[in-house]
C-alpha atoms as a PDB file:
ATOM      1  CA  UNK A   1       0.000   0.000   0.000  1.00  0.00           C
ATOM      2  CA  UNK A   2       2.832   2.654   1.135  1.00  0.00           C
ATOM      3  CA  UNK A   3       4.408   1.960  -2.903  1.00  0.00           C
ATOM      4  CA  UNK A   4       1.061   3.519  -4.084  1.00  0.00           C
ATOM      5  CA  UNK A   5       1.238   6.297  -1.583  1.00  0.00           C
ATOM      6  CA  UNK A   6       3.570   8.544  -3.580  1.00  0.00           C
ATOM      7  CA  UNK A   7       6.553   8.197  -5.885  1.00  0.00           C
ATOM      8  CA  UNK A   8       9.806   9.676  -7.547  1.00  0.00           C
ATOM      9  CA  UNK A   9       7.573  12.545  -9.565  1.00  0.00           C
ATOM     10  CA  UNK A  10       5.131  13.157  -6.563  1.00  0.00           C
ATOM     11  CA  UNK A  11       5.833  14.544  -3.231  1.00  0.00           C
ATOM     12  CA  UNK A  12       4.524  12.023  -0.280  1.00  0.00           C
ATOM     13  CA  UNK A  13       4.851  11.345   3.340  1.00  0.00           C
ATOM     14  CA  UNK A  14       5.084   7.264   3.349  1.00  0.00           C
ATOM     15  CA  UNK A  15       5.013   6.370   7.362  1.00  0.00           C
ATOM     16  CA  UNK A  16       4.806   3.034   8.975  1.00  0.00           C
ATOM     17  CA  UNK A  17       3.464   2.985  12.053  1.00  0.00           C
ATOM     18  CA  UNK A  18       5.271  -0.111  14.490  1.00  0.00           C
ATOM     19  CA  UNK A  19       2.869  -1.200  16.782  1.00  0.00           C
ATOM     20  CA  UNK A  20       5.381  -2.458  19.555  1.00  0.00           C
ATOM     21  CA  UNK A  21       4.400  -0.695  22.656  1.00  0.00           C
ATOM     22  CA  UNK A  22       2.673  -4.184  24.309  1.00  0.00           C
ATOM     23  CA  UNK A  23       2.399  -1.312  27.970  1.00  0.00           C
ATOM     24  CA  UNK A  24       0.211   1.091  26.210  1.00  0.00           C
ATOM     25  CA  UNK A  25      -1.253  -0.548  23.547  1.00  0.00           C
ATOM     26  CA  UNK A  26      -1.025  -4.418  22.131  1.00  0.00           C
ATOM     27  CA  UNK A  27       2.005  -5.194  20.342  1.00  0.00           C
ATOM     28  CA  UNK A  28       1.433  -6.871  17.077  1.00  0.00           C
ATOM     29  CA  UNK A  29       4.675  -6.813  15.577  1.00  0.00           C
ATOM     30  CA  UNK A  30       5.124 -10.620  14.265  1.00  0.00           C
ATOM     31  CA  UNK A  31       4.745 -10.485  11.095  1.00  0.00           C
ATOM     32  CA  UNK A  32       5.973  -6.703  10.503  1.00  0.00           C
ATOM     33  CA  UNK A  33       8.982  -8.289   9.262  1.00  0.00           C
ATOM     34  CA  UNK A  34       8.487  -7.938   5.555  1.00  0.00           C
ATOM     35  CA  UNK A  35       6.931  -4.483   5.599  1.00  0.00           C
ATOM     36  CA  UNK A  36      10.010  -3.421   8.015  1.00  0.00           C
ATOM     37  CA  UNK A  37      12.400  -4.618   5.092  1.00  0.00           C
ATOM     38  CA  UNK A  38      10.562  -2.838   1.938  1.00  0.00           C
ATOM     39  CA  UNK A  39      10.503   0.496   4.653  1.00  0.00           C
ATOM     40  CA  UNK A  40      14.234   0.386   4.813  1.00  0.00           C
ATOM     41  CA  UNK A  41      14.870  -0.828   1.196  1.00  0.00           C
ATOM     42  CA  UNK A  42      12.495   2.542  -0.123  1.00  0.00           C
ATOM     43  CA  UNK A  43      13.315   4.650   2.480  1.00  0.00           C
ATOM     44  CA  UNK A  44       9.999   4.762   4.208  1.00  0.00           C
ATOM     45  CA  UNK A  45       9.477   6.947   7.641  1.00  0.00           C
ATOM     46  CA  UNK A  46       9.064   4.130  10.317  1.00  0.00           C
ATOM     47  CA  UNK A  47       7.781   5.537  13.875  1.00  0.00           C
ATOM     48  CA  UNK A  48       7.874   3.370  16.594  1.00  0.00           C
ATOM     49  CA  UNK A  49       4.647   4.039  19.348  1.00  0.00           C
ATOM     50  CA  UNK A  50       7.136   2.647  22.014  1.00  0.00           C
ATOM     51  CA  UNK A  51       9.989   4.974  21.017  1.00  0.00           C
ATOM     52  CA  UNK A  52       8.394   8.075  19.520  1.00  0.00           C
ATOM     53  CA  UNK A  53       5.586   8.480  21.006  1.00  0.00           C
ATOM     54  CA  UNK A  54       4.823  10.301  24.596  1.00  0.00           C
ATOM     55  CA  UNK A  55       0.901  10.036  23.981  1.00  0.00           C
ATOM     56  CA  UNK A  56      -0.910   7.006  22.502  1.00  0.00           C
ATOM     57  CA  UNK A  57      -3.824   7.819  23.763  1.00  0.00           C
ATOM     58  CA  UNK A  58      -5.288  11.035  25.337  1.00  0.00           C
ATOM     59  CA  UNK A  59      -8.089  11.877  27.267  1.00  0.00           C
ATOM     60  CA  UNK A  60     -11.079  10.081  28.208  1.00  0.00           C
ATOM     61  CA  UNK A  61     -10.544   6.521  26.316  1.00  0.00           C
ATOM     62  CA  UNK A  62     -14.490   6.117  25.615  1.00  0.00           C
ATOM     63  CA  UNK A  63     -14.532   9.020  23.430  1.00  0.00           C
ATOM     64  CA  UNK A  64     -12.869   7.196  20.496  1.00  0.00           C
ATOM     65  CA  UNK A  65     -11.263   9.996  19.279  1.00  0.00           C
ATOM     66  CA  UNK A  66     -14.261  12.609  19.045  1.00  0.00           C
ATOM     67  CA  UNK A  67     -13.529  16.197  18.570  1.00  0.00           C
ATOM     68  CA  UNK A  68     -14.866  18.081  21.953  1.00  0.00           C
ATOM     69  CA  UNK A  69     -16.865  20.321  18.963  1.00  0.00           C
ATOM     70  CA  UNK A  70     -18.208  17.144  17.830  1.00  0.00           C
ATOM     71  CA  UNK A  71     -19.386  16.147  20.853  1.00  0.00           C
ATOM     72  CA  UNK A  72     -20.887  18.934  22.102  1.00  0.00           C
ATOM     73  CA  UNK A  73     -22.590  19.028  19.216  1.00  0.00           C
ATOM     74  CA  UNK A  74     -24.837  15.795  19.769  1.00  0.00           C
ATOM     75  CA  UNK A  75     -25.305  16.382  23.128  1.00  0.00           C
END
C-alpha cells in the first residue's frame, strides 16, 4: 500500500506505524517483518509508538477519538 502512496515525480509522506508498545497498547509486531524490510529498502518513515511516542492515547478513552466540537454538538 505505502508503494502507491507517492513516488519519484510526486511529493509524499510514506510512514509506517510499528505497533510495539505491548504497555500502552497491544504489540502486534510478528509479522511486521516484511513491511520493516521494503521500509528500509524505499526509504519509508518508520515511527515506533514505544519509542516516539509520549501520547498514545489522550483523554477520556471512551470518546474514540471525538472532537470536543463534535461532541458537544450531539449532546
Amino acid at each position: 500500500m505505502l508503494r502507491y502512496a507517492g513516488g519519484p515525480s510526486r511529493p509524499a509522506l510514506r510512514l509506517l506505524v510499528l505497533h510495539d508498545d505491548d504497555d500502552r497498547e497491544f504489540a502486534y509486531t510478528d509479522g511486521a517483518e516484511q513491511a520493516l524490510e521494503q521500509a528500509a529498502a524505499h526509504g519509508w518513515t518508520v515511527t515506533s509508538i514505544k519509542r516516539d511516542w509520549a501520547t498514545v492515547f489522550a483523554g477520556d478513552p471512551t470518546s474514540h477519538g471525538a472532537a470536543p466540537a463534535a461532541a458537544a454538538r450531539s449532546g
